[in-house]
PDB file of N, CA and C in Angstrom:
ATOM      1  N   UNK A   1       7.048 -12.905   4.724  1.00  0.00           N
ATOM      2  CA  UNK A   1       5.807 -12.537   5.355  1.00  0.00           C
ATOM      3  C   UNK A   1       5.407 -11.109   4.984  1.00  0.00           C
ATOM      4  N   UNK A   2       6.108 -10.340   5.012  1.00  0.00           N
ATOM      5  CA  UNK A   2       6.149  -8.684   4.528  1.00  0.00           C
ATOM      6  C   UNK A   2       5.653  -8.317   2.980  1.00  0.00           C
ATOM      7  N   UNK A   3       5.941  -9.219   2.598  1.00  0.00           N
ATOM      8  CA  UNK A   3       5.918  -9.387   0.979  1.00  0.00           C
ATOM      9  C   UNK A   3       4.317 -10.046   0.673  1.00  0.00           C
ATOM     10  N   UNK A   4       3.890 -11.006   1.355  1.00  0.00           N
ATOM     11  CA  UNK A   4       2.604 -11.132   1.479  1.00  0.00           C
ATOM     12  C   UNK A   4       1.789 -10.145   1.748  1.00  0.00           C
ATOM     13  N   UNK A   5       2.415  -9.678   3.116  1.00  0.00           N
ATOM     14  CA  UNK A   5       1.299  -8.347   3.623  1.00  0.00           C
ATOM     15  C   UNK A   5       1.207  -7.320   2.941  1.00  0.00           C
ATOM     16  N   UNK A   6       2.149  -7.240   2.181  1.00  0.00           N
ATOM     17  CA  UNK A   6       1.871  -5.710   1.267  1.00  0.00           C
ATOM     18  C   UNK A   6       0.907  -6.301  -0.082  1.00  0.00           C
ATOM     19  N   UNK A   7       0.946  -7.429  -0.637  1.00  0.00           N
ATOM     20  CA  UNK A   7       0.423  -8.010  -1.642  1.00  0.00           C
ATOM     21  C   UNK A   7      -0.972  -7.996  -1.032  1.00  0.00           C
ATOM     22  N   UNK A   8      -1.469  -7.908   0.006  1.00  0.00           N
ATOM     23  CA  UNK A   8      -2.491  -8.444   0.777  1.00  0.00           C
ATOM     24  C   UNK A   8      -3.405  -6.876   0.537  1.00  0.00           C
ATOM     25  N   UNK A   9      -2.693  -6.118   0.754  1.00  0.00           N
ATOM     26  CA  UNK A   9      -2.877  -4.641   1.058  1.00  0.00           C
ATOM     27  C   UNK A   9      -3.498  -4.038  -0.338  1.00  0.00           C
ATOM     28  N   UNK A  10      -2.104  -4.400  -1.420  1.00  0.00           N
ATOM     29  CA  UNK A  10      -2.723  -4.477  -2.273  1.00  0.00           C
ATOM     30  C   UNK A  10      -3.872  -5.014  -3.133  1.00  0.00           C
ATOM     31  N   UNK A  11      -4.241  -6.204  -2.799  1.00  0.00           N
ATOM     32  CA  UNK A  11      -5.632  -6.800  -2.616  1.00  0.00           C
ATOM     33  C   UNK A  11      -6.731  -6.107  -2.268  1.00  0.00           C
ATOM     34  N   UNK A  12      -6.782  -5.264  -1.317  1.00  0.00           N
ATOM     35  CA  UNK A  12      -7.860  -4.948  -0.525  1.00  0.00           C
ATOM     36  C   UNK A  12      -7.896  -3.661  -0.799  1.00  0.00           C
ATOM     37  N   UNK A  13      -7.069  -2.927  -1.814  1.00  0.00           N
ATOM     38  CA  UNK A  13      -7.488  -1.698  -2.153  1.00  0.00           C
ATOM     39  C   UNK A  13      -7.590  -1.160  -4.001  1.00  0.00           C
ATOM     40  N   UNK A  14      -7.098  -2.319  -4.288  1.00  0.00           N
ATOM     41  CA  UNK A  14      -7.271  -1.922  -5.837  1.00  0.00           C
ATOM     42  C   UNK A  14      -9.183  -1.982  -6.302  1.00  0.00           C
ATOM     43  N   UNK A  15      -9.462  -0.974  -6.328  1.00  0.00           N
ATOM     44  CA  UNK A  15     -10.596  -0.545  -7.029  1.00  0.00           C
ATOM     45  C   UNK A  15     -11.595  -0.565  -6.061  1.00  0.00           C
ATOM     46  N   UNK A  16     -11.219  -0.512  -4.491  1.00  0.00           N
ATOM     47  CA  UNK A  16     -11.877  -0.243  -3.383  1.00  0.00           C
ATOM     48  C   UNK A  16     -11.983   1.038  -2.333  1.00  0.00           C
ATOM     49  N   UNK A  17     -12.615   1.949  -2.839  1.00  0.00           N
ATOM     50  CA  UNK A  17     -11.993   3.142  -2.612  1.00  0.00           C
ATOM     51  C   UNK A  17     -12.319   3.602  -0.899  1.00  0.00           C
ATOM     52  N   UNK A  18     -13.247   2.750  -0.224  1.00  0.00           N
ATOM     53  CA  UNK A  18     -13.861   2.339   1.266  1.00  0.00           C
ATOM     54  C   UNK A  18     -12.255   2.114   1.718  1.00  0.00           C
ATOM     55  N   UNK A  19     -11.555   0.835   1.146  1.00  0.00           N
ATOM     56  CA  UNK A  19     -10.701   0.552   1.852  1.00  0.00           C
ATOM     57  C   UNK A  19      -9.434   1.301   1.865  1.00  0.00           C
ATOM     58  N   UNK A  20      -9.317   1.869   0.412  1.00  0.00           N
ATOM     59  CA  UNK A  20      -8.379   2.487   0.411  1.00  0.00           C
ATOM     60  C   UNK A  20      -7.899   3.864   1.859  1.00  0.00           C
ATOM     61  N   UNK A  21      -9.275   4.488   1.974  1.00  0.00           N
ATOM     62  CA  UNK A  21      -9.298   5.200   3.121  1.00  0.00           C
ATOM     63  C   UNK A  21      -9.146   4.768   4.653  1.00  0.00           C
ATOM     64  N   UNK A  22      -9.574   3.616   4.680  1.00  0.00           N
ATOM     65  CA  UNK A  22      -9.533   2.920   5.768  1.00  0.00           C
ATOM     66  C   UNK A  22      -7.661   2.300   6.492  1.00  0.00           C
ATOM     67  N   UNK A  23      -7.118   2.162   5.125  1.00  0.00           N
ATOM     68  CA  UNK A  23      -5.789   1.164   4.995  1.00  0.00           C
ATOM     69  C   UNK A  23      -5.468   2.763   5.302  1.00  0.00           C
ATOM     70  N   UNK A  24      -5.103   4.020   4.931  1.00  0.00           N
ATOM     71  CA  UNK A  24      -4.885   4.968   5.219  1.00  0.00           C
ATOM     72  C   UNK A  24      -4.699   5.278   6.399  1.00  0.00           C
ATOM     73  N   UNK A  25      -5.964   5.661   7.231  1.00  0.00           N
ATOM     74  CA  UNK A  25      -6.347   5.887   8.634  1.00  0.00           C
ATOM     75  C   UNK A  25      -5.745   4.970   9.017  1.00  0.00           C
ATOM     76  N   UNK A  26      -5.450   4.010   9.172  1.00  0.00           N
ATOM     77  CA  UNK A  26      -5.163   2.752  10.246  1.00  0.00           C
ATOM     78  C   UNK A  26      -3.669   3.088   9.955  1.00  0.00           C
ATOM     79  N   UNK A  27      -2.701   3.773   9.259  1.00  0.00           N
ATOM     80  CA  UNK A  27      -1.249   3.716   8.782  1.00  0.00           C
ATOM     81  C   UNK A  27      -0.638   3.088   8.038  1.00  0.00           C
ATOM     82  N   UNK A  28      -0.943   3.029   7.090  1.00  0.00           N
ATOM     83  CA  UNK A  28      -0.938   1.838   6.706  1.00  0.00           C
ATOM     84  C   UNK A  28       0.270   1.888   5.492  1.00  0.00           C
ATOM     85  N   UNK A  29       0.184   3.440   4.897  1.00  0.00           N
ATOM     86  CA  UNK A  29       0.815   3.754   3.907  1.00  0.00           C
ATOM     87  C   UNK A  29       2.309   3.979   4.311  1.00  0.00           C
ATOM     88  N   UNK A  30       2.871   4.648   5.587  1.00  0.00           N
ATOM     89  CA  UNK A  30       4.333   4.601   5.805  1.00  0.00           C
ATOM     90  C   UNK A  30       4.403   3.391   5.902  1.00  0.00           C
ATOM     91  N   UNK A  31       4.285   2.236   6.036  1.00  0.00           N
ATOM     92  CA  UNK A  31       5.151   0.876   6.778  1.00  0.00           C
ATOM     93  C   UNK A  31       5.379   0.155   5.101  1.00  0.00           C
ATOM     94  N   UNK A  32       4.757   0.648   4.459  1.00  0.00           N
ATOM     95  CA  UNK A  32       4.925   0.252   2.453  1.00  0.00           C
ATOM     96  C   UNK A  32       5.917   0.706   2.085  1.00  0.00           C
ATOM     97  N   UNK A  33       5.988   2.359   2.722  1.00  0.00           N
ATOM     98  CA  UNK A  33       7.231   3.351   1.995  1.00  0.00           C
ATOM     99  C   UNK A  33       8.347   2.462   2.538  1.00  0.00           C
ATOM    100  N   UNK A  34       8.401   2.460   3.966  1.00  0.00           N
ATOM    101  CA  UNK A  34       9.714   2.061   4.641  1.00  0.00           C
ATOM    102  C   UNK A  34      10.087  -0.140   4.060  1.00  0.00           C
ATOM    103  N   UNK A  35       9.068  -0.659   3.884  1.00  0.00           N
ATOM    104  CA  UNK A  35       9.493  -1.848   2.703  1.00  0.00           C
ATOM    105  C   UNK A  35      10.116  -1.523   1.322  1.00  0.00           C
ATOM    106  N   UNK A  36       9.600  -0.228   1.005  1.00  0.00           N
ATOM    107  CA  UNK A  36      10.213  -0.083  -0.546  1.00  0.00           C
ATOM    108  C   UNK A  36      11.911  -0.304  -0.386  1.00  0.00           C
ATOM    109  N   UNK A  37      12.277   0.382   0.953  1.00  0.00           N
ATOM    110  CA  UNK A  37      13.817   0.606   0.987  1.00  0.00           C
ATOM    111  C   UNK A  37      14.163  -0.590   1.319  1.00  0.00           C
ATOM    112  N   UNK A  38      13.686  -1.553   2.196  1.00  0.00           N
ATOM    113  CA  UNK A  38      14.259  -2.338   3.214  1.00  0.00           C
ATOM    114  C   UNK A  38      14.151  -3.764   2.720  1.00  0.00           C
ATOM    115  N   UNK A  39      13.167  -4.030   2.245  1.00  0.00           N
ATOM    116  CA  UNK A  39      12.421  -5.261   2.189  1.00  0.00           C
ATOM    117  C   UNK A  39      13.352  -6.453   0.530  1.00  0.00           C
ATOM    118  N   UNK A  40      12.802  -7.550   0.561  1.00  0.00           N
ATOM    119  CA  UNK A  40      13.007  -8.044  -0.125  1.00  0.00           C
ATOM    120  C   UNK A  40      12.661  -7.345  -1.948  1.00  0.00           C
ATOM    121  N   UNK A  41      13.273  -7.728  -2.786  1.00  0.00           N
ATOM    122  CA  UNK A  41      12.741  -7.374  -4.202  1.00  0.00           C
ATOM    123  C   UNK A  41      11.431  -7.603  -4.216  1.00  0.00           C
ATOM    124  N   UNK A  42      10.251  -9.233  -3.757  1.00  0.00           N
ATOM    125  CA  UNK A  42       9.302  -9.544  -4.192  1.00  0.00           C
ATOM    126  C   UNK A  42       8.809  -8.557  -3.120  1.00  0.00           C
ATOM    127  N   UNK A  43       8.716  -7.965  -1.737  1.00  0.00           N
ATOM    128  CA  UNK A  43       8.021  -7.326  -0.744  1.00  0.00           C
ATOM    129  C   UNK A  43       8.276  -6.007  -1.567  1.00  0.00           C
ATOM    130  N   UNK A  44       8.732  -5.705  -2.259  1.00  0.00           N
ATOM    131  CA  UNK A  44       9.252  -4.160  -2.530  1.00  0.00           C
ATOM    132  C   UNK A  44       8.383  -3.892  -3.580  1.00  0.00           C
ATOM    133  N   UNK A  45       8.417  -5.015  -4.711  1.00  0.00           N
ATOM    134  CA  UNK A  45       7.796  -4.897  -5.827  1.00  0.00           C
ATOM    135  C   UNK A  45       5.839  -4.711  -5.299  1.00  0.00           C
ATOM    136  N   UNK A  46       5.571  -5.714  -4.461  1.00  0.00           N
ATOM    137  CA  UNK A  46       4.249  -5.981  -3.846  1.00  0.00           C
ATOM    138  C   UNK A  46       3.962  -4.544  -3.119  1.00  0.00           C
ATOM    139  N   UNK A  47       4.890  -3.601  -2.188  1.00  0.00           N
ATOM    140  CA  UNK A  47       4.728  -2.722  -1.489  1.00  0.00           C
ATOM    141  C   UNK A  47       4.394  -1.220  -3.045  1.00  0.00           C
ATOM    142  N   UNK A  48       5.181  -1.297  -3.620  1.00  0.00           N
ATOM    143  CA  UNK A  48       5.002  -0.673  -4.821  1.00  0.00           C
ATOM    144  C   UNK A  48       3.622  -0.683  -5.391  1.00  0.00           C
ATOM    145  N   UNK A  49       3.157  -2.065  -5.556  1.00  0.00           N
ATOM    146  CA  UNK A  49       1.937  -1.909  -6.301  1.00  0.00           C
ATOM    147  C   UNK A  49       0.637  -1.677  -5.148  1.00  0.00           C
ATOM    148  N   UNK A  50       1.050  -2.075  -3.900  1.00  0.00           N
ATOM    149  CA  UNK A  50      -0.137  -1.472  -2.974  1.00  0.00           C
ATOM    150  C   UNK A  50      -0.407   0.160  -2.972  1.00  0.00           C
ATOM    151  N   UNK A  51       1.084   0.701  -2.848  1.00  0.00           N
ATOM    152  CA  UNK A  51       1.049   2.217  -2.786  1.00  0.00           C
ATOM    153  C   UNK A  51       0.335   2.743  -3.956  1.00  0.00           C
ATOM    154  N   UNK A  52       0.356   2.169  -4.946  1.00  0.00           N
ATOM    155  CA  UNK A  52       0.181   2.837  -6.247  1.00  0.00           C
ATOM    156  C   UNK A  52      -1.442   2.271  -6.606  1.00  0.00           C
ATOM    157  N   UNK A  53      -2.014   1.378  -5.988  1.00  0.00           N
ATOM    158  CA  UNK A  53      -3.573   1.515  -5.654  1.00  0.00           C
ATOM    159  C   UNK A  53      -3.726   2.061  -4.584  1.00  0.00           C
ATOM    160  N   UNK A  54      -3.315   2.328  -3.761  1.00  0.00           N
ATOM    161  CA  UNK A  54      -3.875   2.884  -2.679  1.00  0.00           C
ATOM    162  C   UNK A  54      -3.792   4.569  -2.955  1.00  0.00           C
ATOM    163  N   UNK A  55      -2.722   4.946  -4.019  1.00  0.00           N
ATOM    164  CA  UNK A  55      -3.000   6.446  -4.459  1.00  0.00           C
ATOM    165  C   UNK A  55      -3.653   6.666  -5.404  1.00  0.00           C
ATOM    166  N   UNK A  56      -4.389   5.281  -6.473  1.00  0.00           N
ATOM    167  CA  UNK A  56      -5.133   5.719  -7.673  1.00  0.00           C
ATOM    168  C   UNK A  56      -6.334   6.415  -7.607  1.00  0.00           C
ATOM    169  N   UNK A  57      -6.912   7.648  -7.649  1.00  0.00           N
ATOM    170  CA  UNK A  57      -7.970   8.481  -7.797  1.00  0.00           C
ATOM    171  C   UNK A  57      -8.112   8.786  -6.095  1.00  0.00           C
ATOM    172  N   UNK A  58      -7.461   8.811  -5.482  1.00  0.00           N
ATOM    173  CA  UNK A  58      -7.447   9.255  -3.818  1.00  0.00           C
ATOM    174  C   UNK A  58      -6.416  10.397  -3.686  1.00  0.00           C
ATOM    175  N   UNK A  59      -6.616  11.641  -3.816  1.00  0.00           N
ATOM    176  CA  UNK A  59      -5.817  12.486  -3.663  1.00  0.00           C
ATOM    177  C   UNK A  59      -5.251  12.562  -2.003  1.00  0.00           C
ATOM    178  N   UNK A  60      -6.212  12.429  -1.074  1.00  0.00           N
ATOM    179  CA  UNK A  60      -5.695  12.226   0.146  1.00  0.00           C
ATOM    180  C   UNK A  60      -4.632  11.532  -0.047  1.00  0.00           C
ATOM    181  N   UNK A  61      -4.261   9.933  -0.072  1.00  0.00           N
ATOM    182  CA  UNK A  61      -3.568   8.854  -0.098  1.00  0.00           C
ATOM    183  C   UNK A  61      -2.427   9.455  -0.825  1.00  0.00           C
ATOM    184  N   UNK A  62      -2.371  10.386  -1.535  1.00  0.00           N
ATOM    185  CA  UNK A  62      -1.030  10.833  -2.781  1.00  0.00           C
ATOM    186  C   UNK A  62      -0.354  11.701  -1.757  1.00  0.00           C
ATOM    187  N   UNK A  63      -0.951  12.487  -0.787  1.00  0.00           N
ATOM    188  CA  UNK A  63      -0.118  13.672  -0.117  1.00  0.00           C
ATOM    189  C   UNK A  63       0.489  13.220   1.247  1.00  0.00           C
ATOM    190  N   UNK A  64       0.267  12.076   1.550  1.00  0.00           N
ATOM    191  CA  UNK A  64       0.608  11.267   2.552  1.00  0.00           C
ATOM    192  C   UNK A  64       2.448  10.759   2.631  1.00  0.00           C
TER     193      UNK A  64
END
């Protein structure tokens, strides 16, 4: 389920820069970090690529 939701996340922010701020504000970015460690390989890999749209051209999202 975790592995979805981060895939999901990632969905909703690659090349959306509205959401990207939004997924931000709401917290969205620690509960990704803390899957990178915890989570399955496929949730980890999925949490990886959300973080890494959710920091593309958003300097906010990078210092987080």
């Amino acid at each position: 389920m975790r592995a979805e939701a981060a895939g999901a996340v990632y969905c909703l922010a690659d090349g959306h820069e509205n959401n990207k701020t939004s997924i931000a504000s709401a917290g969205g970015i620690k509960p990704l970090i803390t899957l990178l460690g915890s989570g399955t390989a496929r949730a980890q890999e999925h949490a990886a690529n959300a973080l890494a749209s959710l920091s593309f051209g958003n300097v906010e999202n990078q210092v987080i």
